[in-house]
PDB file of N, CA and C in Angstrom:
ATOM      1  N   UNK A   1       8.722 -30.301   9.018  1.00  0.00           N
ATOM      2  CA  UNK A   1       8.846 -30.506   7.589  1.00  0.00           C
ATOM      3  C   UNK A   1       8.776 -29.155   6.866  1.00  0.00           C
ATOM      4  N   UNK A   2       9.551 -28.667   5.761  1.00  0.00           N
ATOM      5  CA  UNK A   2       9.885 -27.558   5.268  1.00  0.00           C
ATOM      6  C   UNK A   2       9.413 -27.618   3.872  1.00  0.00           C
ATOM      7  N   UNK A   3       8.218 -26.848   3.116  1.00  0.00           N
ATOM      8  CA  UNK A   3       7.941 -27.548   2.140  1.00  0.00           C
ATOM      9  C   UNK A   3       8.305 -26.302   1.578  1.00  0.00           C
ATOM     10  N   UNK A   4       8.917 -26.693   0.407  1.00  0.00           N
ATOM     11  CA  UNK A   4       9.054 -25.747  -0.700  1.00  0.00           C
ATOM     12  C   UNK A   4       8.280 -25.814  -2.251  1.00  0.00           C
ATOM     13  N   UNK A   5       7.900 -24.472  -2.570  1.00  0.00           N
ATOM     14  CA  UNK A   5       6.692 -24.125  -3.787  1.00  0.00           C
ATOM     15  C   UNK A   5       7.421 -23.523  -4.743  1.00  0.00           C
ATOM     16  N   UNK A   6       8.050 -23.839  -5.839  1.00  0.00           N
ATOM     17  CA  UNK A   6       8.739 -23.363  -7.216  1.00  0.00           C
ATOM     18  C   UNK A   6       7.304 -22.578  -7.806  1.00  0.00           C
ATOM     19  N   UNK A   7       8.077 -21.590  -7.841  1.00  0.00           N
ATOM     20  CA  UNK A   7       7.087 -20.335  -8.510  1.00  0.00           C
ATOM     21  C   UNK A   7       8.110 -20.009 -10.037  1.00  0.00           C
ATOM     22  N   UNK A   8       7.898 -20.478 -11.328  1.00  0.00           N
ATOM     23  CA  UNK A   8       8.376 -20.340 -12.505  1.00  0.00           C
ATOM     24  C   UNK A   8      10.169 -19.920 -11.833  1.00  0.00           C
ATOM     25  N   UNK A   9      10.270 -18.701 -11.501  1.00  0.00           N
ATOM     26  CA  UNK A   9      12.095 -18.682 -11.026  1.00  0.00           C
ATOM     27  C   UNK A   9      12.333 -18.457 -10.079  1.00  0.00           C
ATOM     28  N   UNK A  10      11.064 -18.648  -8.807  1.00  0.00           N
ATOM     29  CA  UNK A  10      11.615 -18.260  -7.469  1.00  0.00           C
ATOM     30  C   UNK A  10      11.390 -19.250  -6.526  1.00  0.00           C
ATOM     31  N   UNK A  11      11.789 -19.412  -5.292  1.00  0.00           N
ATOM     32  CA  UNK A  11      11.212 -20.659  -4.677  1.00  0.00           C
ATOM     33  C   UNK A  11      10.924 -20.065  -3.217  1.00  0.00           C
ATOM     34  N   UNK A  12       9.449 -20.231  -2.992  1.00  0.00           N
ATOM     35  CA  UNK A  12       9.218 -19.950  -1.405  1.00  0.00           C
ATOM     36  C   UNK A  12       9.040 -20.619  -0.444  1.00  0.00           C
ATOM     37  N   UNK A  13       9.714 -20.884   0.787  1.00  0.00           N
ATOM     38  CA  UNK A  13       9.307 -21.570   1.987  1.00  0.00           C
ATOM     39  C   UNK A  13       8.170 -21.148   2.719  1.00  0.00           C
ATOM     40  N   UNK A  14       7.482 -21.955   2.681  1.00  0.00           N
ATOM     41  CA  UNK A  14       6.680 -21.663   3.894  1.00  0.00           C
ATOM     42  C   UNK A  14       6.559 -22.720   5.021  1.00  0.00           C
ATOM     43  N   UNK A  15       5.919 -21.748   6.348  1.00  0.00           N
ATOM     44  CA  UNK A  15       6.136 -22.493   7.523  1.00  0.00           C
ATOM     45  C   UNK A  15       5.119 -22.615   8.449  1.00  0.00           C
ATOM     46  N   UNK A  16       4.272 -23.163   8.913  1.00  0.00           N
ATOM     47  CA  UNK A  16       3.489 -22.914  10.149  1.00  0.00           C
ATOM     48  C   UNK A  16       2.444 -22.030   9.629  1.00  0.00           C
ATOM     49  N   UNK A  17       2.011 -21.095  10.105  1.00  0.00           N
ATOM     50  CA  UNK A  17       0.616 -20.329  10.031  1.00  0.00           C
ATOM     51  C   UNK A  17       0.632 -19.829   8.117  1.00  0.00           C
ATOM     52  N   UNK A  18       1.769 -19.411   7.753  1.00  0.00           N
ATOM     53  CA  UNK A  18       1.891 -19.394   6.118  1.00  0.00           C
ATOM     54  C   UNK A  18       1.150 -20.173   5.821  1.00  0.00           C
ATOM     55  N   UNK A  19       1.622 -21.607   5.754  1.00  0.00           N
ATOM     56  CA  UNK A  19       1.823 -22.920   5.365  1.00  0.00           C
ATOM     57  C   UNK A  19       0.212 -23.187   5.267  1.00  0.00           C
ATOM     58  N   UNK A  20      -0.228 -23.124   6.696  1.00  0.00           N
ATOM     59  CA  UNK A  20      -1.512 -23.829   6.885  1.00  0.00           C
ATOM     60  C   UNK A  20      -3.013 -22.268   5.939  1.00  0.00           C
ATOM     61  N   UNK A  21      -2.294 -21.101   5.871  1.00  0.00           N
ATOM     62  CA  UNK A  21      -2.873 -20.405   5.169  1.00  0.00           C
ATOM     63  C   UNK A  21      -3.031 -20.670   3.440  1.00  0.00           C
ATOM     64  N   UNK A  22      -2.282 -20.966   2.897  1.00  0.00           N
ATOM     65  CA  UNK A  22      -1.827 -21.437   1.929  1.00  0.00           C
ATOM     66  C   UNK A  22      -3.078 -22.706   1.274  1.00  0.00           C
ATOM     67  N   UNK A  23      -2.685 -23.211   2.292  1.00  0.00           N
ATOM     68  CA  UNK A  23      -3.448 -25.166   1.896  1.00  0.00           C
ATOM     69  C   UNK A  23      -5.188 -24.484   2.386  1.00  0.00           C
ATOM     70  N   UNK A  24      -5.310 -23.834   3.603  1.00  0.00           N
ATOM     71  CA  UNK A  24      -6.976 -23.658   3.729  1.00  0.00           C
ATOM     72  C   UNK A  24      -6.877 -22.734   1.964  1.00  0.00           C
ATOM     73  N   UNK A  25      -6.685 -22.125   1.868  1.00  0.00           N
ATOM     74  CA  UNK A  25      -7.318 -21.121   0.616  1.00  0.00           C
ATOM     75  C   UNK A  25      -7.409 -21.945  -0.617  1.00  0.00           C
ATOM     76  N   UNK A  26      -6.564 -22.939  -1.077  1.00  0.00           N
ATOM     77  CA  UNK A  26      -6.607 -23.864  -1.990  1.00  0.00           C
ATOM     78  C   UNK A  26      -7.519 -24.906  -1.518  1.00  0.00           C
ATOM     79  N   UNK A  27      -7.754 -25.816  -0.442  1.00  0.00           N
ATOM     80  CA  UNK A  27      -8.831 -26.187   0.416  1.00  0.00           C
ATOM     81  C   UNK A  27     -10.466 -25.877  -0.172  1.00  0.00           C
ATOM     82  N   UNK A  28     -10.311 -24.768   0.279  1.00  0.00           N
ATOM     83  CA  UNK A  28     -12.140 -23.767   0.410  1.00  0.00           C
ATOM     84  C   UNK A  28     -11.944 -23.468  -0.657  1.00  0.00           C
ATOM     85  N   UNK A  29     -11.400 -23.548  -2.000  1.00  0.00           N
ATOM     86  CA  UNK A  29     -11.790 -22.786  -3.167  1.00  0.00           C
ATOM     87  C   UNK A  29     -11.512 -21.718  -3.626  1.00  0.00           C
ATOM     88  N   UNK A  30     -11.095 -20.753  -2.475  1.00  0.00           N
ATOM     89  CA  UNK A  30     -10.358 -19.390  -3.167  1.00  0.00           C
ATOM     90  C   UNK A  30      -9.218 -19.416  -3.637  1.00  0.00           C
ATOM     91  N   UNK A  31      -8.348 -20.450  -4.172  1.00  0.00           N
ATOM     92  CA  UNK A  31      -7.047 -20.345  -5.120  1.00  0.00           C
ATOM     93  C   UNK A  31      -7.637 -21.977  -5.644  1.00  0.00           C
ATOM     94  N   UNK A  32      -6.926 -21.782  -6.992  1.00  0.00           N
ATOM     95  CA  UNK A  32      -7.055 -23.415  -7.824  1.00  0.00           C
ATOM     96  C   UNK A  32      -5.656 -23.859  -7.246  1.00  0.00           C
ATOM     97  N   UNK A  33      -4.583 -22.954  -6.890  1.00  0.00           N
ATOM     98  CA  UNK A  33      -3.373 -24.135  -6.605  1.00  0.00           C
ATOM     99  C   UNK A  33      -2.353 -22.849  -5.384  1.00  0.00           C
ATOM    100  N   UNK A  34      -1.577 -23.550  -5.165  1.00  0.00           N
ATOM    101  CA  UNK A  34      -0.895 -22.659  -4.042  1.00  0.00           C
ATOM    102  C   UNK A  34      -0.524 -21.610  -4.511  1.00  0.00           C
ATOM    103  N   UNK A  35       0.356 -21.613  -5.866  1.00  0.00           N
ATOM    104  CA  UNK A  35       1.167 -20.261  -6.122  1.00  0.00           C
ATOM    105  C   UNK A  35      -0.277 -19.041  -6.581  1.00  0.00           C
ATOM    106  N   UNK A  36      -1.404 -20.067  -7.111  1.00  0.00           N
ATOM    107  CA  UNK A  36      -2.634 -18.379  -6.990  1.00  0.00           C
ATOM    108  C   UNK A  36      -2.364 -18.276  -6.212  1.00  0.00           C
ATOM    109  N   UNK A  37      -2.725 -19.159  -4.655  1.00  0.00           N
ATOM    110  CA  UNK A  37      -3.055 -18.499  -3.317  1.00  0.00           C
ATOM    111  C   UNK A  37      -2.409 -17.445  -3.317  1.00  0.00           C
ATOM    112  N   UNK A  38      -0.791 -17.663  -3.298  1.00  0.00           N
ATOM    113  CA  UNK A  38       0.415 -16.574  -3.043  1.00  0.00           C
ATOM    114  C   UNK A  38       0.028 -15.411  -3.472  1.00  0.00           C
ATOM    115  N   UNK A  39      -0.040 -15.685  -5.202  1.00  0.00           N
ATOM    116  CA  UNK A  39      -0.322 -14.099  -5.764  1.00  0.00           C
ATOM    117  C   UNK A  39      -1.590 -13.599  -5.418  1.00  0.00           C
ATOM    118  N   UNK A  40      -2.692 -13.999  -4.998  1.00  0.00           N
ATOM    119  CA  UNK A  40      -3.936 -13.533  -4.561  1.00  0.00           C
ATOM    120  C   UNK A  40      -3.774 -13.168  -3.161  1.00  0.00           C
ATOM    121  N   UNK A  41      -2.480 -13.597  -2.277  1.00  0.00           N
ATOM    122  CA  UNK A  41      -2.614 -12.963  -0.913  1.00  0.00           C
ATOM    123  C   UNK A  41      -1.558 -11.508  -1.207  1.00  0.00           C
ATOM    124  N   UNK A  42      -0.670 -11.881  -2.129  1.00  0.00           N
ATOM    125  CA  UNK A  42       0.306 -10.513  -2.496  1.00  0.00           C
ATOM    126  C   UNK A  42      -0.435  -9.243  -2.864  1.00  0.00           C
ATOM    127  N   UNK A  43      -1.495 -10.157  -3.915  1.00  0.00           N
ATOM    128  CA  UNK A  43      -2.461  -8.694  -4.380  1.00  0.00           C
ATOM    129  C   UNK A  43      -2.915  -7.887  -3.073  1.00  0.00           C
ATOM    130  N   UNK A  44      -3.703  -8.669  -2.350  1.00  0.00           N
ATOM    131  CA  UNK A  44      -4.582  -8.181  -1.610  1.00  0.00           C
ATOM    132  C   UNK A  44      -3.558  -7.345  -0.237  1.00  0.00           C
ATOM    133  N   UNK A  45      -2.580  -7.950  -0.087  1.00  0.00           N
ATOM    134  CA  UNK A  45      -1.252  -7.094   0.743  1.00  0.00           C
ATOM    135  C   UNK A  45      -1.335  -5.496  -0.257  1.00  0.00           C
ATOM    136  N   UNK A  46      -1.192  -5.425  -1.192  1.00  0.00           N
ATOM    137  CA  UNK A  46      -0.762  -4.790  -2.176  1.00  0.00           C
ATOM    138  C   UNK A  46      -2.022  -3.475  -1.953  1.00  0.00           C
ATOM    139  N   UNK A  47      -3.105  -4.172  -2.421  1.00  0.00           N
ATOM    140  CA  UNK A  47      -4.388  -3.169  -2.174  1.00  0.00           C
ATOM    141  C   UNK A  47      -4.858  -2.528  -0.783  1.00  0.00           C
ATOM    142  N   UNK A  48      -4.385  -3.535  -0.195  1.00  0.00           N
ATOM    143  CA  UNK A  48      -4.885  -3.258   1.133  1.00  0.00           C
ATOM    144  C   UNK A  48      -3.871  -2.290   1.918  1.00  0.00           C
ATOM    145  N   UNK A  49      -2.490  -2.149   1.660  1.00  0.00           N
ATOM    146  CA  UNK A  49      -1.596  -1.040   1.777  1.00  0.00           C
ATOM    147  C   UNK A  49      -1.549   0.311   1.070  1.00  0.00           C
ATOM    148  N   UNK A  50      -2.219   0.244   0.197  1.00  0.00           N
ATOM    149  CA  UNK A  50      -2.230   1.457  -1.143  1.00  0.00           C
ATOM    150  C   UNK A  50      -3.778   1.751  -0.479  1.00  0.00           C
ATOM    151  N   UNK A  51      -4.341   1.128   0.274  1.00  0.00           N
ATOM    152  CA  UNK A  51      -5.931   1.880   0.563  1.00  0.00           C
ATOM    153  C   UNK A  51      -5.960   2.669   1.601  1.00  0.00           C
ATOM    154  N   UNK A  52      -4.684   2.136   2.863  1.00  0.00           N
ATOM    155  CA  UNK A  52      -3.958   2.526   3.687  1.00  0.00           C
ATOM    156  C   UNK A  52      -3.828   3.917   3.767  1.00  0.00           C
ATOM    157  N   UNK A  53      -2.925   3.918   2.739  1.00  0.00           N
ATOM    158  CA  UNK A  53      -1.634   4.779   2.430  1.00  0.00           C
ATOM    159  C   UNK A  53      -2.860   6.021   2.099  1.00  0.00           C
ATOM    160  N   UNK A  54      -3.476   6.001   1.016  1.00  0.00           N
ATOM    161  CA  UNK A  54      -4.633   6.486   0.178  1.00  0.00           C
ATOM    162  C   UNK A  54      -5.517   7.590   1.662  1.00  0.00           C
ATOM    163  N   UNK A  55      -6.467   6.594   2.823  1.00  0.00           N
ATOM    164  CA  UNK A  55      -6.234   7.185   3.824  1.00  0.00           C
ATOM    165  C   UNK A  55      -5.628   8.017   4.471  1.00  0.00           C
ATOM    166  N   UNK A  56      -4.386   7.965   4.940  1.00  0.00           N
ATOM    167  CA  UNK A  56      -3.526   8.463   5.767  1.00  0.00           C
ATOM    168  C   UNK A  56      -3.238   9.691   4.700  1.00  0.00           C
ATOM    169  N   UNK A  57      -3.042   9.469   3.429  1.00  0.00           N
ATOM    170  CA  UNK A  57      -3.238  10.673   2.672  1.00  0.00           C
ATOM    171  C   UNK A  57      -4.084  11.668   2.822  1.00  0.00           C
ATOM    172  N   UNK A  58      -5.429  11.393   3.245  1.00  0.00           N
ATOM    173  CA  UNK A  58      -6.381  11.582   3.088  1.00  0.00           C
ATOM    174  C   UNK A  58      -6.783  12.528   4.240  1.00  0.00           C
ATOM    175  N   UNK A  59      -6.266  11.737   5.387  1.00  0.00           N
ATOM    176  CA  UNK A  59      -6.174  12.699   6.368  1.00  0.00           C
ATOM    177  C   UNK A  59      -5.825  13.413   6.787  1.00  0.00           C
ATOM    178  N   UNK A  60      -4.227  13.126   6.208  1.00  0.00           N
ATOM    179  CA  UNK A  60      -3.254  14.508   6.264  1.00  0.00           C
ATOM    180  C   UNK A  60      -3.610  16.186   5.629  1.00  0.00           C
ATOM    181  N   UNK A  61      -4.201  16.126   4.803  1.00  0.00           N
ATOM    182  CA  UNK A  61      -4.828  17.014   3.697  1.00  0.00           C
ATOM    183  C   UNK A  61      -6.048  17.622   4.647  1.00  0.00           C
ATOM    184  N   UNK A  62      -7.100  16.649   5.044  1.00  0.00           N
ATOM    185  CA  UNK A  62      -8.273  17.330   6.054  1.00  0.00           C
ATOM    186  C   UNK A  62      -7.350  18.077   6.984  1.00  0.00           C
ATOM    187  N   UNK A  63      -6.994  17.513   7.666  1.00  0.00           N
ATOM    188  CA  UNK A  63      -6.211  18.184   8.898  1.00  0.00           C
ATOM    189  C   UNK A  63      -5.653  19.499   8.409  1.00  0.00           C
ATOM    190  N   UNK A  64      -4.715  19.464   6.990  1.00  0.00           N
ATOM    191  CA  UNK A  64      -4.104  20.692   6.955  1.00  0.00           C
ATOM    192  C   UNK A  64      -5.116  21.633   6.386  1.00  0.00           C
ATOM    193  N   UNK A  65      -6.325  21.494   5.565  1.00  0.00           N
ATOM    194  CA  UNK A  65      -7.408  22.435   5.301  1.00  0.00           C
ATOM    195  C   UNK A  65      -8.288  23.051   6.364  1.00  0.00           C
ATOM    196  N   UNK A  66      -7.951  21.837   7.939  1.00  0.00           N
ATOM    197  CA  UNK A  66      -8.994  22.793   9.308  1.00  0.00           C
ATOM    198  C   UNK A  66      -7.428  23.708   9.538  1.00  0.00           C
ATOM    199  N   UNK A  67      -6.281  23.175   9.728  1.00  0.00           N
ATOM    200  CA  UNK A  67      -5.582  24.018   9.986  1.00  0.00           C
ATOM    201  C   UNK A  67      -5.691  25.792   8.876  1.00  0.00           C
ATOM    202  N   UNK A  68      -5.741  25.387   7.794  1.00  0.00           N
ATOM    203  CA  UNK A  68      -5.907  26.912   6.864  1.00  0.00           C
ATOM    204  C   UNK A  68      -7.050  27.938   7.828  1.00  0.00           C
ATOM    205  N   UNK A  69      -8.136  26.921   7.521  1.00  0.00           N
ATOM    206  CA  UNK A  69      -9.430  27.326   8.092  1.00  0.00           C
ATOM    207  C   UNK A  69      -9.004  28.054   9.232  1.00  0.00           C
ATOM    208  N   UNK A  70      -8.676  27.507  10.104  1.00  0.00           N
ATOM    209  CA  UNK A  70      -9.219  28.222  11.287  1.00  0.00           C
ATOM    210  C   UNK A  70      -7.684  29.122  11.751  1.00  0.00           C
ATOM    211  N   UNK A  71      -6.668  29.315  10.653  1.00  0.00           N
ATOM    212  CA  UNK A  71      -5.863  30.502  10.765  1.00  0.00           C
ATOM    213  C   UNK A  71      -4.476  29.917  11.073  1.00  0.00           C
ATOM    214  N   UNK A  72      -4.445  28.583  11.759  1.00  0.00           N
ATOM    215  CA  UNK A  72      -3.292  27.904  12.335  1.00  0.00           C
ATOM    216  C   UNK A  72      -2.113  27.735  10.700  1.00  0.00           C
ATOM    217  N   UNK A  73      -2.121  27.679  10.151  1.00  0.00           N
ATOM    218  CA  UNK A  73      -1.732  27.793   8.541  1.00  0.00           C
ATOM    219  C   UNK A  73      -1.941  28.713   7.877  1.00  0.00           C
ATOM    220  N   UNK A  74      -0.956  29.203   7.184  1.00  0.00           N
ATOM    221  CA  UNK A  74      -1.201  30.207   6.014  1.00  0.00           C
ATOM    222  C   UNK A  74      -1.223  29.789   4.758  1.00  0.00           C
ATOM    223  N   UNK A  75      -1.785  30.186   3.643  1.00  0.00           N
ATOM    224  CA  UNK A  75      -1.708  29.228   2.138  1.00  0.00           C
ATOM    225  C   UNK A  75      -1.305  30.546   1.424  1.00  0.00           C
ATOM    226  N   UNK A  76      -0.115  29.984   1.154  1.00  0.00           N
ATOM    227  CA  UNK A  76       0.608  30.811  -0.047  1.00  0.00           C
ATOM    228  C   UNK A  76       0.377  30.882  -1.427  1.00  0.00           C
ATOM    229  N   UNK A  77       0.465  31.537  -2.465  1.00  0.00           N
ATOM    230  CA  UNK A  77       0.297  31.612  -3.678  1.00  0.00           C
ATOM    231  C   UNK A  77       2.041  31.448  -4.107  1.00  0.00           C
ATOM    232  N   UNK A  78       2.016  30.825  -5.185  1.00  0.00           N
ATOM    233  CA  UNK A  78       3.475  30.034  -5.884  1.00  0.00           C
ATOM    234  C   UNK A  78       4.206  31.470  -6.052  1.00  0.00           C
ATOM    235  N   UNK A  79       4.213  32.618  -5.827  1.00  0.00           N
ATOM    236  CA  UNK A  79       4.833  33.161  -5.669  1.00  0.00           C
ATOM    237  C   UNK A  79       5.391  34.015  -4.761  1.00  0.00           C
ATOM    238  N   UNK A  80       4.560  33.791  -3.643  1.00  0.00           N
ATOM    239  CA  UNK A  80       5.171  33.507  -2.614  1.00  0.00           C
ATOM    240  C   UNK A  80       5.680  32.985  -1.472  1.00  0.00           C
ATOM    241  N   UNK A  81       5.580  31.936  -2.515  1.00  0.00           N
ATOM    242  CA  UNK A  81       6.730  30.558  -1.724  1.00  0.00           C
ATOM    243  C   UNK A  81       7.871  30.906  -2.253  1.00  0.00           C
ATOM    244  N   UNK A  82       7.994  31.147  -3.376  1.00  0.00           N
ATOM    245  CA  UNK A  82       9.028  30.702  -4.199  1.00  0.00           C
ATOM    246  C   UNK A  82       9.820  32.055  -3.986  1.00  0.00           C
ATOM    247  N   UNK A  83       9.051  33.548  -3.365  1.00  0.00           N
ATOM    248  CA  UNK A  83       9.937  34.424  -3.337  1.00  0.00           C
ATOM    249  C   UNK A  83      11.043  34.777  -4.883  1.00  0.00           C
ATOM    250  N   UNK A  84      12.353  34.703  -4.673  1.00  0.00           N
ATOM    251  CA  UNK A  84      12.907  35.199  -5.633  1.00  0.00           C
ATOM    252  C   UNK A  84      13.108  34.123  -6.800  1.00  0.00           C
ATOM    253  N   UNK A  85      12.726  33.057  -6.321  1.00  0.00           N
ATOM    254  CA  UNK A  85      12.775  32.065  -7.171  1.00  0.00           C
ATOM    255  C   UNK A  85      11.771  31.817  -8.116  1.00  0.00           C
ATOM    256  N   UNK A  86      10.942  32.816  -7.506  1.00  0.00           N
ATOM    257  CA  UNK A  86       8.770  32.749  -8.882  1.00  0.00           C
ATOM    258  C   UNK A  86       9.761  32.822 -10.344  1.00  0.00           C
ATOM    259  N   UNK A  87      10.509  33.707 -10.671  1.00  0.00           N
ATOM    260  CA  UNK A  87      10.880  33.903 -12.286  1.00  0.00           C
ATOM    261  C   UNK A  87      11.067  32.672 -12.987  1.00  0.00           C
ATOM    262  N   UNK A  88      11.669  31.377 -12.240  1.00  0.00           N
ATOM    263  CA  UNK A  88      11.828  30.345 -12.625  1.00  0.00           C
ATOM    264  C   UNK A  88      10.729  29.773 -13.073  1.00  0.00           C
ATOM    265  N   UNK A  89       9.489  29.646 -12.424  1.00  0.00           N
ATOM    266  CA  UNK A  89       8.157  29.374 -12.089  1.00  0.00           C
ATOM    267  C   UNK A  89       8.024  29.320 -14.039  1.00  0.00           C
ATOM    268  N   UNK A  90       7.861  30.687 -14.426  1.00  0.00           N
ATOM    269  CA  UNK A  90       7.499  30.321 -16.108  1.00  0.00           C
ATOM    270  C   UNK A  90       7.919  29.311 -16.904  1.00  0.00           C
TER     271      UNK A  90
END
């Protein structure tokens, strides 16, 4: 059985493990009706990728400050990166 959920102009199928995610969260109380559920599982997709991301940011940056540190990297001043291009810089 294929149930479909009209969300104001969109319409989503859900199926199987969706499906049964959906009905427990409206179930137990954490959504008043399916389409919260939806947007309360979108949010949390949403945050939980941007906290991710935020991380992996996070680490990239440590890594390249032991790299400065310990000589493996050099840190340039904007003018000399930019070489003949600094005049632009103003």
């Amino acid at each position: 059985m294929v149930e479909v959920i009209v969300l104001s102009d969109m319409n989503v199928i859900l199926r199987g493990k969706t499906k049964d995610i959906v009905k427990d969260m409206v179930a137990k109380g954490f959504a008043n009706s399916q389409s919260e559920a939806i947007r309360l599982a979108i949010i949390s997709f949403g945050e939980k990728r941007f906290l991710d991301e935020t991380a992996l940011v996070n680490a990239k940056l440590d890594r390249i400050d032991r790299d400065i540190a310990s000589g493996k990297r050099k840190l340039l001043a904007a003018d000399q990166a930019l070489g003949s291009y600094a005049t632009h810089l103003k």
